[in-house]
Protein backbone atom coordinates (compact mmCIF):
# COMPACT_ATOMS: atom_id res chain seq x y z
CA UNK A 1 0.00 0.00 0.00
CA UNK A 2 2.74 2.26 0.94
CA UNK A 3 4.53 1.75 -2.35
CA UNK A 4 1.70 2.61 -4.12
CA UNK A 5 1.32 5.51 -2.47
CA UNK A 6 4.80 6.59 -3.15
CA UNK A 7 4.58 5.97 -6.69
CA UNK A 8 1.43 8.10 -6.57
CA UNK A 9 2.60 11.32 -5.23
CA UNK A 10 6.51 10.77 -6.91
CA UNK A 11 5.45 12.95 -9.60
CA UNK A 12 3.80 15.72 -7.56
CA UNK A 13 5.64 19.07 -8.28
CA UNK A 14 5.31 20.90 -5.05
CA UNK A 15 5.57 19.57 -1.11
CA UNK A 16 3.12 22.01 -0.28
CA UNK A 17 -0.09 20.58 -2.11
CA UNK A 18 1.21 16.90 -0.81
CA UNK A 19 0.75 18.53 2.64
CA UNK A 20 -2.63 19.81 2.06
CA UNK A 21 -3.69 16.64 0.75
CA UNK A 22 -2.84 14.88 3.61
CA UNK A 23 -4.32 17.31 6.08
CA UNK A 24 -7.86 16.87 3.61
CA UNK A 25 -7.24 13.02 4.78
CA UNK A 26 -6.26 13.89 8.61
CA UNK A 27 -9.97 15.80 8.26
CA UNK A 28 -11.95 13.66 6.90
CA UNK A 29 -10.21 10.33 6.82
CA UNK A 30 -8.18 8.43 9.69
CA UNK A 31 -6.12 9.34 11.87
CA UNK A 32 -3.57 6.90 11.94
CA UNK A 33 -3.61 7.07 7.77
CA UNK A 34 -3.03 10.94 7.66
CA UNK A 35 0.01 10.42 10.12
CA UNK A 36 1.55 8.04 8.05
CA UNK A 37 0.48 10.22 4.78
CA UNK A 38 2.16 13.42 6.62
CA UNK A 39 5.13 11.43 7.25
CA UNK A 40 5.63 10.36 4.03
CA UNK A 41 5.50 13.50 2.71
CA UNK A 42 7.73 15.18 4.09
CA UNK A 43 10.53 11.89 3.34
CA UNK A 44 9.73 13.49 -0.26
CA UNK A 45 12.21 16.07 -1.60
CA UNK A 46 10.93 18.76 -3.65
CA UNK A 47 12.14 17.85 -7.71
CA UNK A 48 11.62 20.47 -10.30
CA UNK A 49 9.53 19.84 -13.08
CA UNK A 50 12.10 18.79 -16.38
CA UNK A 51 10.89 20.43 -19.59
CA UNK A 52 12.33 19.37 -22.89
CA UNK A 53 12.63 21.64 -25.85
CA UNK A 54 13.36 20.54 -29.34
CA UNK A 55 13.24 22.88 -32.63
CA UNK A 56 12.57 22.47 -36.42
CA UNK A 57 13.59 25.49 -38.29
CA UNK A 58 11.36 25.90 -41.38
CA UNK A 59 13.03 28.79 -42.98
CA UNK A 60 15.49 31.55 -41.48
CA UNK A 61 15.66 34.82 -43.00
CA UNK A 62 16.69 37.67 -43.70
CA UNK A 63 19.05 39.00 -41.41
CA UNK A 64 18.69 42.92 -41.00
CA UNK A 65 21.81 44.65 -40.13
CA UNK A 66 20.02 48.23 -39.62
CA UNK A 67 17.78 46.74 -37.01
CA UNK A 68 19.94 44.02 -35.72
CA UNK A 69 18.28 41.60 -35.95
CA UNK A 70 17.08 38.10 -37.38
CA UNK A 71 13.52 35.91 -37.96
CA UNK A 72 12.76 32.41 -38.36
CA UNK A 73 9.71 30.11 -39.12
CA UNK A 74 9.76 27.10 -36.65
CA UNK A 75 7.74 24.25 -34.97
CA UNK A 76 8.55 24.81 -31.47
CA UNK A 77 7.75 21.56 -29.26
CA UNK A 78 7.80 21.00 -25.75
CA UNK A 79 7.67 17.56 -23.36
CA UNK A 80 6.90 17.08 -19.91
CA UNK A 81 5.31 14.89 -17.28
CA UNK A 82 2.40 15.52 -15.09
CA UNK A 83 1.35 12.41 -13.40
CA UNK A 84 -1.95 14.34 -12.19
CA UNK A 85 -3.18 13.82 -15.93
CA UNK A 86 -2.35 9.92 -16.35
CA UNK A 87 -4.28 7.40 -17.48
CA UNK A 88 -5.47 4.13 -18.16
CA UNK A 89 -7.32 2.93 -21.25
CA UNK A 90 -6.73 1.33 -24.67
CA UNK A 91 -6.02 4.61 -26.33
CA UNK A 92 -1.67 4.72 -25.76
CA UNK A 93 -1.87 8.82 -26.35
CA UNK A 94 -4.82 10.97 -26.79
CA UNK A 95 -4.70 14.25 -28.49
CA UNK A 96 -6.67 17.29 -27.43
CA UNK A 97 -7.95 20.45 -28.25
CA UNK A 98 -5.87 23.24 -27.29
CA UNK A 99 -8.79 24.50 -25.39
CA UNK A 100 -7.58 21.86 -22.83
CA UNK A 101 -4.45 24.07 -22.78
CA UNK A 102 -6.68 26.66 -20.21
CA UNK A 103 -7.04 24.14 -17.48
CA UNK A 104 -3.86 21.87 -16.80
CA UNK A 105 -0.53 23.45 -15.95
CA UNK A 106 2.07 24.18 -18.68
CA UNK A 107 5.55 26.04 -18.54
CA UNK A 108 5.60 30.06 -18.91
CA UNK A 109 8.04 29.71 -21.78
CA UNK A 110 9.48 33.22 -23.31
CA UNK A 111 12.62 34.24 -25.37
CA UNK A 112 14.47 36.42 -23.59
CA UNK A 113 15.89 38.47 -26.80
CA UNK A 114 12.44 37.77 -28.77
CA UNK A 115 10.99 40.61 -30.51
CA UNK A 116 7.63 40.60 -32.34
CA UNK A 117 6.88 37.02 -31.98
CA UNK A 118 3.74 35.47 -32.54
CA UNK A 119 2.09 31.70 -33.11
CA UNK A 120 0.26 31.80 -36.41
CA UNK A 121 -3.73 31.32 -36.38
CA UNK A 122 -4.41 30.46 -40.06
CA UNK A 123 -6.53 28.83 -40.58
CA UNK A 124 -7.17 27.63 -36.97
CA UNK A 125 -4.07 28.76 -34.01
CA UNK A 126 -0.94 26.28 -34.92
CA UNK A 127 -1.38 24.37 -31.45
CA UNK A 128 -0.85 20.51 -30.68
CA UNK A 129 -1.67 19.22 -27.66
CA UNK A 130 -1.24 15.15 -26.70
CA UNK A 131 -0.99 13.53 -23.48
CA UNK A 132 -0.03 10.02 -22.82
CA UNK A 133 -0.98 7.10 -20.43
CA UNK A 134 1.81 7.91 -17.89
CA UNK A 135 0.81 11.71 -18.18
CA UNK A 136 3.78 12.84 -20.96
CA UNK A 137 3.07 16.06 -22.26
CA UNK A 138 3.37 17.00 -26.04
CA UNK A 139 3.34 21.14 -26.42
CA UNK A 140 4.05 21.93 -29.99
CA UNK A 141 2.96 25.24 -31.81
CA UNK A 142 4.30 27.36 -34.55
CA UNK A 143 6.33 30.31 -34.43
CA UNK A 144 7.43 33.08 -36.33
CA UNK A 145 9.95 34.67 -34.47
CA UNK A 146 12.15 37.69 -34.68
CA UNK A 147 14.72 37.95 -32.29
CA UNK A 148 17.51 40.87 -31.57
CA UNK A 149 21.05 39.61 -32.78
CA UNK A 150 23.93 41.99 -31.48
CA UNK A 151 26.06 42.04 -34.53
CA UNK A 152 30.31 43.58 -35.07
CA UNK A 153 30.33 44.94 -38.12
CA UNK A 154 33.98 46.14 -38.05
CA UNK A 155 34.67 43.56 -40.93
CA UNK A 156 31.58 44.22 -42.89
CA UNK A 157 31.25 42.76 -45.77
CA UNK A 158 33.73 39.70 -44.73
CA UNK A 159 32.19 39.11 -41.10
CA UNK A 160 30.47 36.31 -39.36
CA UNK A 161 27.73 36.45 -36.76
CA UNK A 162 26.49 34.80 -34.06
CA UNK A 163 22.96 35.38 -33.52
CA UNK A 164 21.56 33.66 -30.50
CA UNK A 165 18.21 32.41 -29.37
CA UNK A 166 17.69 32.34 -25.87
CA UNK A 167 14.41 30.77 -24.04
CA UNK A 168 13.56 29.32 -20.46
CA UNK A 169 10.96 30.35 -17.60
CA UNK A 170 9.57 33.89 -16.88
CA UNK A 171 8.53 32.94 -13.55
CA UNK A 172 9.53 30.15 -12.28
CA UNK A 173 13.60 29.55 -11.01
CA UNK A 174 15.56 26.09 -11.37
CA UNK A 175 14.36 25.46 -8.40
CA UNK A 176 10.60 24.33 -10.03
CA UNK A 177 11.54 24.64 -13.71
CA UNK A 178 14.60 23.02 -15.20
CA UNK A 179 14.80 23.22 -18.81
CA UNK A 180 16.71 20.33 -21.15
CA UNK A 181 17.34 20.07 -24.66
CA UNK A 182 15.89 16.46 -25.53
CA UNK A 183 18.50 15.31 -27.20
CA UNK A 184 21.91 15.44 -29.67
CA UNK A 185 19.55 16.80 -32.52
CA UNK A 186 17.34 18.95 -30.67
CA UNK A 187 17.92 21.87 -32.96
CA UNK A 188 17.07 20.54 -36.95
CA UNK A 189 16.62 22.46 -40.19
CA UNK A 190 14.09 21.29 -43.22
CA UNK A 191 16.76 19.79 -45.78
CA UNK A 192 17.20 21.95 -48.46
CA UNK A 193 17.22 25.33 -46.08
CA UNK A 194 19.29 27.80 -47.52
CA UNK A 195 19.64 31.63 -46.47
CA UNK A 196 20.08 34.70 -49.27
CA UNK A 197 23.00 36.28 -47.51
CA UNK A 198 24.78 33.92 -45.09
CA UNK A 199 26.11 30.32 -45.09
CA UNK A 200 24.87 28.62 -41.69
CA UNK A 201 28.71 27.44 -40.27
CA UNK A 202 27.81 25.77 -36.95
CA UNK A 203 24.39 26.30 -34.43
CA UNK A 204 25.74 24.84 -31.56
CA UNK A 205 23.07 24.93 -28.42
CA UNK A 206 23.73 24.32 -24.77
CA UNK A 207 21.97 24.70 -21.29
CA UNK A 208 23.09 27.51 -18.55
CA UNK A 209 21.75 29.10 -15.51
CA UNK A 210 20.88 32.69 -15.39
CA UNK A 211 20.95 34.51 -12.52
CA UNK A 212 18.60 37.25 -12.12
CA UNK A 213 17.34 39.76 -9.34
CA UNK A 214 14.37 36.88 -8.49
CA UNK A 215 16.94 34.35 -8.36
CA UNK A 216 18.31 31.54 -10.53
CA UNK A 217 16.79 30.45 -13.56
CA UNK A 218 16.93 27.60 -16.27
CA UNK A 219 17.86 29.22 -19.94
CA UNK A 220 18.35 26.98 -23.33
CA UNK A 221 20.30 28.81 -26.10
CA UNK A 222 21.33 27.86 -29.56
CA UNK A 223 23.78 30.43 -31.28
CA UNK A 224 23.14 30.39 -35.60
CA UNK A 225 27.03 31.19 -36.67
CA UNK A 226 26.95 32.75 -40.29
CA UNK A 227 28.78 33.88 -42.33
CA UNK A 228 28.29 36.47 -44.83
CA UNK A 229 28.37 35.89 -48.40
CA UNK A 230 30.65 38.68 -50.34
CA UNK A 231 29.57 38.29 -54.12
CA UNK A 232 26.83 40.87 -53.78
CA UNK A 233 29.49 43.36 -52.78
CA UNK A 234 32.56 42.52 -54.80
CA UNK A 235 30.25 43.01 -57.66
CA UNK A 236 28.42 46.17 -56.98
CA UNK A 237 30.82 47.97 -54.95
CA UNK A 238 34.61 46.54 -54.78
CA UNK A 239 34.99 46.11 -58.76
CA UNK A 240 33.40 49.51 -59.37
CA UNK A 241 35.36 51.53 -56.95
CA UNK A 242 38.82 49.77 -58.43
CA UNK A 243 38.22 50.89 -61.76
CA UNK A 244 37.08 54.52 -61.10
CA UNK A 245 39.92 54.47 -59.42
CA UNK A 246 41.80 53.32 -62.56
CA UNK A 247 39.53 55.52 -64.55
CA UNK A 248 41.37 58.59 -62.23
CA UNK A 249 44.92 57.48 -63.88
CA UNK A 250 44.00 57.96 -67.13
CA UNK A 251 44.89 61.81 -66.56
CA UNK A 252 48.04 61.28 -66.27
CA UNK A 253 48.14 59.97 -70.04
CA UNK A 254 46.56 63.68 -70.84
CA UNK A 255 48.42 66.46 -71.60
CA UNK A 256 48.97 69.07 -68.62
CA UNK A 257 47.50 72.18 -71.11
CA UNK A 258 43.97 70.48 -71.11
CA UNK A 259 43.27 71.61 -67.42
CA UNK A 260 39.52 71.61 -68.14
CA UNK A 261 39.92 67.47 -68.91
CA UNK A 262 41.85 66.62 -66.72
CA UNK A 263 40.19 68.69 -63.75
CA UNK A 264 36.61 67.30 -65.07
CA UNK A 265 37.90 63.58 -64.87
CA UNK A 266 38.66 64.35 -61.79
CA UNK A 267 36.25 65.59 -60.13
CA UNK A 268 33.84 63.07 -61.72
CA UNK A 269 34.99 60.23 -60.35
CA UNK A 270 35.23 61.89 -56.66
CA UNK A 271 31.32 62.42 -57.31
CA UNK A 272 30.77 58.30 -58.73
CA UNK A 273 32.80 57.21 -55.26
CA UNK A 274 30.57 59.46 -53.65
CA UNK A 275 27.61 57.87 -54.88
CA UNK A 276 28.73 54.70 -54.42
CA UNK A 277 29.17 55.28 -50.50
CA UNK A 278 25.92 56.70 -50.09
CA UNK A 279 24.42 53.72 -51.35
CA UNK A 280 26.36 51.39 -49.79
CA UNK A 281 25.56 52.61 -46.12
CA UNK A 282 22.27 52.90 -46.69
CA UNK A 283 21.24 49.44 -45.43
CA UNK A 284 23.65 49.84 -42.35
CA UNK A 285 23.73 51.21 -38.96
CA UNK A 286 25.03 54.22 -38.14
CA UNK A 287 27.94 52.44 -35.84
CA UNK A 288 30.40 54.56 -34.14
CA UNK A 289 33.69 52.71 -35.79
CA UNK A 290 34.53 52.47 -39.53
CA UNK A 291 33.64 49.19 -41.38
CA UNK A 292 35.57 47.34 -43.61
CA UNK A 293 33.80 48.72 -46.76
CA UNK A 294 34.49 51.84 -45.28
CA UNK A 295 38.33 51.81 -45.50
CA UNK A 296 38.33 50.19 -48.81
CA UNK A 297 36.03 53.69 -49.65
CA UNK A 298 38.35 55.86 -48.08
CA UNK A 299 41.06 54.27 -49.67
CA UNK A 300 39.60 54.70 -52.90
CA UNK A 301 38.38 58.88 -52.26
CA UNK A 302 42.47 59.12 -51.00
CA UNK A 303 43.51 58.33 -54.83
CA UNK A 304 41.10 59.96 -56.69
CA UNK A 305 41.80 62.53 -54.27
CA UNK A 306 45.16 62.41 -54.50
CA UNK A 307 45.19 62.42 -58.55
CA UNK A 308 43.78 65.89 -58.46
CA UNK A 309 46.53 67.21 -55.98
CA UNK A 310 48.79 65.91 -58.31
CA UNK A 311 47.43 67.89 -61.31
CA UNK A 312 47.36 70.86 -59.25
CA UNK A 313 51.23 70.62 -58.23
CA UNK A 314 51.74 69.81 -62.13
CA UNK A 315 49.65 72.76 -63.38
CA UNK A 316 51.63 75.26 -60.61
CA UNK A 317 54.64 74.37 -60.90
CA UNK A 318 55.91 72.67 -64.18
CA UNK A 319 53.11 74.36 -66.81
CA UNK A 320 54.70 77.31 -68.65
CA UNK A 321 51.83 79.41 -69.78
CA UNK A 322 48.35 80.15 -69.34
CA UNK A 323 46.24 79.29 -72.71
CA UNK A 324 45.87 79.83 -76.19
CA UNK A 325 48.52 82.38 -77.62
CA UNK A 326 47.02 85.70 -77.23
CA UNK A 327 47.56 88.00 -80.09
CA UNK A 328 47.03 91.77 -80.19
CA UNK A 329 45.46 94.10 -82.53
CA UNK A 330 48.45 94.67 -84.03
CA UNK A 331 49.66 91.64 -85.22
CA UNK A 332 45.46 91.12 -86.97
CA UNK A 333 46.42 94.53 -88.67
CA UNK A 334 49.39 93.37 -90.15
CA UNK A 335 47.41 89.97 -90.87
CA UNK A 336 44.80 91.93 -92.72
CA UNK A 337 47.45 94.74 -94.75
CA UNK A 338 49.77 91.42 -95.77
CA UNK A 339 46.40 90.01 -97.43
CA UNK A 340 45.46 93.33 -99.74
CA UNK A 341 49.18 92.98 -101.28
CA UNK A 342 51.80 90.88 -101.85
CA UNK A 343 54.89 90.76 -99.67
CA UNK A 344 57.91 89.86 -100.71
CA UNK A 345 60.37 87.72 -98.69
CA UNK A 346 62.29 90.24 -97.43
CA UNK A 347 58.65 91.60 -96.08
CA UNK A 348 58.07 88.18 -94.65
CA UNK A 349 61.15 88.13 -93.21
CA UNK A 350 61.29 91.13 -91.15
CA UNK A 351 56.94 91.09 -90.21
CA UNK A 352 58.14 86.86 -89.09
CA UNK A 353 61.34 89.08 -86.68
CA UNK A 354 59.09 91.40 -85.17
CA UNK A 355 56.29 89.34 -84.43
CA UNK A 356 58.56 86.95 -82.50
CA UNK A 357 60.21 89.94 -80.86
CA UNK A 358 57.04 91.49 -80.05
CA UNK A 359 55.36 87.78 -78.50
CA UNK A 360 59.07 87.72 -76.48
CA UNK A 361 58.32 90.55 -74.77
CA UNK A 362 54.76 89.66 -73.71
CA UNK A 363 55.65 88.96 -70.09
CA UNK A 364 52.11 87.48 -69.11
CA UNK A 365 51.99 84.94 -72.21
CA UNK A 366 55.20 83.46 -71.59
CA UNK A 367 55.63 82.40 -74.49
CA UNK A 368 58.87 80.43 -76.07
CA UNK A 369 60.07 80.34 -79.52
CA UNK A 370 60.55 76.89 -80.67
CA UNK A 371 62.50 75.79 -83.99
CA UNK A 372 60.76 72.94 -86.42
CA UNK A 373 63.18 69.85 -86.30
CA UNK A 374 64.34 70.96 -90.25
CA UNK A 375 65.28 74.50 -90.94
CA UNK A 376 63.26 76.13 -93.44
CA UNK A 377 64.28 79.16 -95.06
CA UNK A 378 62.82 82.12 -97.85
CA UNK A 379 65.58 82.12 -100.16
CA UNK A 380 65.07 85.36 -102.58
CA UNK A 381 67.64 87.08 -104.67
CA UNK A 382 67.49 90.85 -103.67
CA UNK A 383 69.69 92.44 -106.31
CA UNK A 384 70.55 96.17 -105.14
CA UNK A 385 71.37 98.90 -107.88
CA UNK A 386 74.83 98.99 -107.07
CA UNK A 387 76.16 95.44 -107.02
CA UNK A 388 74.88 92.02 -107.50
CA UNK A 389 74.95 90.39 -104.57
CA UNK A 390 72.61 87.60 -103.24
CA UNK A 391 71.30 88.15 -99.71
CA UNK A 392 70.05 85.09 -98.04
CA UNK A 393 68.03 85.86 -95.12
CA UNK A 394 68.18 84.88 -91.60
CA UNK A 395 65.62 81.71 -91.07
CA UNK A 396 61.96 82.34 -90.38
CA UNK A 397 60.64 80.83 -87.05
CA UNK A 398 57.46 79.39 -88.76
CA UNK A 399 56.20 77.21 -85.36
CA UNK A 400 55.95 79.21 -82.01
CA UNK A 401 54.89 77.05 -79.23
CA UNK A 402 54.99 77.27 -75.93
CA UNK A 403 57.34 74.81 -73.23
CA UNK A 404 55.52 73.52 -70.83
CA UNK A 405 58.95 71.94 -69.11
CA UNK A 406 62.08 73.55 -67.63
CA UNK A 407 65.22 72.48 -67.27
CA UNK A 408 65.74 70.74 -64.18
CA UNK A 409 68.92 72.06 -62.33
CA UNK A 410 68.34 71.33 -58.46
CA UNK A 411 68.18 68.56 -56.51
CA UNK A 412 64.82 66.86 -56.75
CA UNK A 413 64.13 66.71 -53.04
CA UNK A 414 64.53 70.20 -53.28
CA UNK A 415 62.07 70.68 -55.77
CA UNK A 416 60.26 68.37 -53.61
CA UNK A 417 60.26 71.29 -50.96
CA UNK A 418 60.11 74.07 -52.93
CA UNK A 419 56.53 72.58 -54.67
CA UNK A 420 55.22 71.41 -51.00
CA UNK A 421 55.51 75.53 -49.25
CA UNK A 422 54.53 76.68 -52.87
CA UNK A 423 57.22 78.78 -53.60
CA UNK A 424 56.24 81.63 -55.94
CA UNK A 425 59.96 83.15 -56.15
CA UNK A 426 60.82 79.12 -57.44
CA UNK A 427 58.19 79.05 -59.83
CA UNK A 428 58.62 82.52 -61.55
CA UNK A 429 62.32 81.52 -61.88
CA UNK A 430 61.23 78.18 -63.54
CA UNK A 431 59.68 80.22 -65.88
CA UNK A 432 62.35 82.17 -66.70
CA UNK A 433 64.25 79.77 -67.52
CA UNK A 434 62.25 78.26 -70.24
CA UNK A 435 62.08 81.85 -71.08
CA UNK A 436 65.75 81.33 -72.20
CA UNK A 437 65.98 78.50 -73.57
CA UNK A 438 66.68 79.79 -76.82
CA UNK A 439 70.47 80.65 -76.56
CA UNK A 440 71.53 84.05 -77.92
CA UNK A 441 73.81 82.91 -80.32
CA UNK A 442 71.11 81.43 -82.64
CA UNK A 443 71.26 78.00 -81.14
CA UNK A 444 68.18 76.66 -79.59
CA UNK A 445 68.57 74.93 -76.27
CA UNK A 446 66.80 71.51 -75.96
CA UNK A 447 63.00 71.51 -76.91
CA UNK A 448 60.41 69.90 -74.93
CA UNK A 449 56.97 71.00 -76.50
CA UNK A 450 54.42 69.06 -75.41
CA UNK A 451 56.98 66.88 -73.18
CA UNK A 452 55.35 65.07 -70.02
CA UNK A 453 55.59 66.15 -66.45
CA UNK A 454 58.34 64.37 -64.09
CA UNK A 455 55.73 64.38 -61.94
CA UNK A 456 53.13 62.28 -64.25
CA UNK A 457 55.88 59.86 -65.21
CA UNK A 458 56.17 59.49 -61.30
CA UNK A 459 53.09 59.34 -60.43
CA UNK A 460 52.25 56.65 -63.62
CA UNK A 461 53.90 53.80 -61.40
CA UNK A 462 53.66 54.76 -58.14
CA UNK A 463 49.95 55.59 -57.88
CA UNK A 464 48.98 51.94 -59.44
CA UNK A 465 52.11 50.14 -57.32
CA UNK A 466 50.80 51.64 -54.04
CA UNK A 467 47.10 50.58 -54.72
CA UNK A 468 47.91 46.91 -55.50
CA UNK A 469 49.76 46.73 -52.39
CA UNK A 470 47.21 48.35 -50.17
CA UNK A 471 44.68 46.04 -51.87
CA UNK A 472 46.92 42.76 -51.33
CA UNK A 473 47.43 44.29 -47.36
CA UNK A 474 43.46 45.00 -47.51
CA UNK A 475 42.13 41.47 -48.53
CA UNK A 476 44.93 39.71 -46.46
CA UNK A 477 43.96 41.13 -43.11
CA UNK A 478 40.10 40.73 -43.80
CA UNK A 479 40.02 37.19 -45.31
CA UNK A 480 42.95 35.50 -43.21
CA UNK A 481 41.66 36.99 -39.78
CA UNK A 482 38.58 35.13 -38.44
CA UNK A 483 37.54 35.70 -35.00
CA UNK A 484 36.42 32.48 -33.34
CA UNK A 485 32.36 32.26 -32.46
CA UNK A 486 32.61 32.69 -28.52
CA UNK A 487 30.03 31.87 -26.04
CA UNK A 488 28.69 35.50 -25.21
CA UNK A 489 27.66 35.09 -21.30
CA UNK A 490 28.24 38.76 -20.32
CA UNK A 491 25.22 40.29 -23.02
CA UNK A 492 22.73 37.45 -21.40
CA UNK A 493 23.11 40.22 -18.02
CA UNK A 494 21.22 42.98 -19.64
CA UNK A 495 17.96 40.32 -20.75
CA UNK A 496 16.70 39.66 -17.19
CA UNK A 497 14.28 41.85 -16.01
């Protein structure tokens, strides 16, 4: 008899209602009976109530990064025993409404970083319900639910996440409640699941104790470790950024008198990366630390940047004029008198002499004569009255263009200086010099019309060398590094309430 009674009131959850059961009998039954009945119960330790969770992930998806968070479709199932609701019959397990749900006992279960949750009710509320003969308990429903995942984003787009899903007890501490994951597979995905941004890497799950202000309390968690895919951005943002970037060099290919091109080409491909960034953020948080996308854009603004610096130093200090050649009045009124009559080459001669002394003296034009590479001359036989002597004149400078290089006679670190604290006194005396370069013995010193910058040859190998190697450094440290997923116990603090 006493066996039976111990096997009857071994599955009770709480010592008190055994006691008030066996005062009912010390009432209204023997005396001797509700003794031993009182005795017995309190041989019989309080044991929590074991609840066993298992999850089928339906689908997963998508993972917001502005919000921080994650959602999932799932059949959410829960097992435990009540020996109060056993039975004995031919029917093994007998399912039940869920309206049955409103009158036994079952666990206050909650996610502790849920948000927005909800079971769906189409076309009836997603509830099972089934009891068996030695009172097992079958809770399943389904559940949509969106839970907060606190993401790092310092190596956006090459990161991985953890996002965790934490459940166990509102009200009740380990003391009544204990909850279990049921077994080695207790956390199972429909084949075939896949996710549009992320590869699923690992979702390992475990059981912990939380310890809140009410005390200490059962908690499951399973953490989904993902990892982003990079595709998406390699093809809409890395491969466009490198070639503006490339698209920036081309101006050093164009020559340093067409500032309008080379300033334009510029400037348009500061206002393309600019675009580009604006777009690229606009699906991210506004974090307090720079991303990895964010470097590679700065990295990318710092040459285009950089490219129009560069024309600026070349346009200060290495471009010898200002333009197209002006030409004054004067020199459109001899135009127009040399076309009503003929000139003879004497004529040509001396209107050819005093043009180019008249466009040497133009300070502001700056203008150099330059000699064609064969030397062309009027040959005319002036015969004077008094003897017959032929005059060959002086040759004609038919090709006046202006140098746009000087000579380079100091030290190029001091150049170096002299460009960097924009020395005017240096530049003037640059231009002076290619001034001169026509020697005043006839010779012509050495011609560099449309010659290309020091500077552009420079910067046509070390602009693409330094990119490549920042890129090789940039992909190294952000593919090779991996943080490892970690357990996260110190975030659970803030969830309690």
């Amino acid at each position: 008899m006493w066996d039976q009674v111990r096997r009857l009131f071994a599955g009770e959850k709480y010592g008190e209602r055994l006691v008030l059961q066996c005062n009912w009998i010390w009432k209204f039954g023997s005396e001797h009976l509700a003794r031993k009945l009182i005795s017995l119960c309190n041989e019989i330790p309080e044991q929590p109530t074991v609840v066993q969770t298992n999850i089928l992930i339906r689908s997963m998806g998508p993972v917001s990064e502005l919000d921080m968070e994650y959602s999932m479709d799932c059949y959410f199932r829960q097992y435990w025993r009540d020996q109060r609701l056993s039975f004995l019959g031919p029917i093994k397990s007998l399912s039940l409404s869920i309206k049955m749900l409103e009158r036994i006992w079952r666990p206050d279960t909650y996610f502790y970083n849920g948000k927005h949750s909800y079971v769906h009710t189409i076309t009836v509320p997603n509830k099972l319900l089934r009891i068996s003969q030695d009172g097992d308990i079958l809770y399943s429903m389904r559940l949509t639910i969106k839970a907060k995942c606190p993401m790092e984003l310092r190596t956006f787009p090459m990161d991985r996440q953890s996002c965790p899903l934490i459940l166990g007890s509102y009200a009740y501490t380990s003391k009544d409640l204990v909850y279990r994951w049921q077994n080695e597979a207790s956390v199972n995905f429909v084949p075939g699941m896949t996710l549009s941004q992320f590869d699923l890497i690992s979702f390992p799950y475990r059981n912990f104790t939380l310890t809140r202000r009410e005390g200490d309390f059962s908690v499951l968690q399973v953490s989904f470790n993902l990892q982003r895919h990079t595709g998406y951005f390699l093809i809409q943002v890395y491969v466009p950024c490198i070639l503006i970037v490339v698209l920036s060099w081309v101006s050093f290919w164009i020559h340093r008198e067409a500032t309008s091109d080379r300033v334009g080409l510029g400037i348009t491909t500061v206002l393309t990366l600019s675009t580009i960034s604006l777009d690229s953020r606009t699906d991210l948080p506004k974090v307090r630390y720079a991303t990895a996308l964010d470097w590679f854009l700065l990295m990318s603004f710092f040459y285009c940047i950089a490219t129009l610096l560069e024309f600026a130093g070349v346009h200060y200090f290495t471009k010898v004029g200002s333009g197209e050649i002006p030409v004054d009045e004067d020199d459109w009124e001899d135009f127009n008198e040399s076309e009503d009559e003929p000139a003879s080459a004497a004529d040509l001669v001396e209107n050819a002499v005093s043009a180019a002394n008249r466009a040497g003296r133009r300070r502001s034009s700056l203008i150099c004569p330059i000699y064609n590479n064969s030397a062309v001359y009027y040959t005319s036989k002036r015969t004077s009255l008094t003897s017959n002597v032929q005059v060959t004149p002086p040759p004609v400078r038919l090709t006046m263009e202006r140098t746009t290089q000087t000579e380079t006679r100091l030290p190029k670190w001091k150049q170096f200086i002299y460009c960097l604290k924009g020395d005017d006194k240096f530049r003037k005396q640059r231009q002076r010099e290619a001034a001169s370069a026509n020697g005043g013995d006839g010779r012509h010193g050495p011609r560099h019309v449309n010659s290309v910058s020091l500077i552009d040859r420079a910067a046509r190998v070390l602009f693409p060398a330094s990119f490549g190697f920042f890129n090789l450094i940039y992909w190294m440290i952000y593919f090779m590094y991996q943080d490892d997923f970690k357990w996260g116990d110190s975030k659970l603090g803030s969830l309690g309430h």
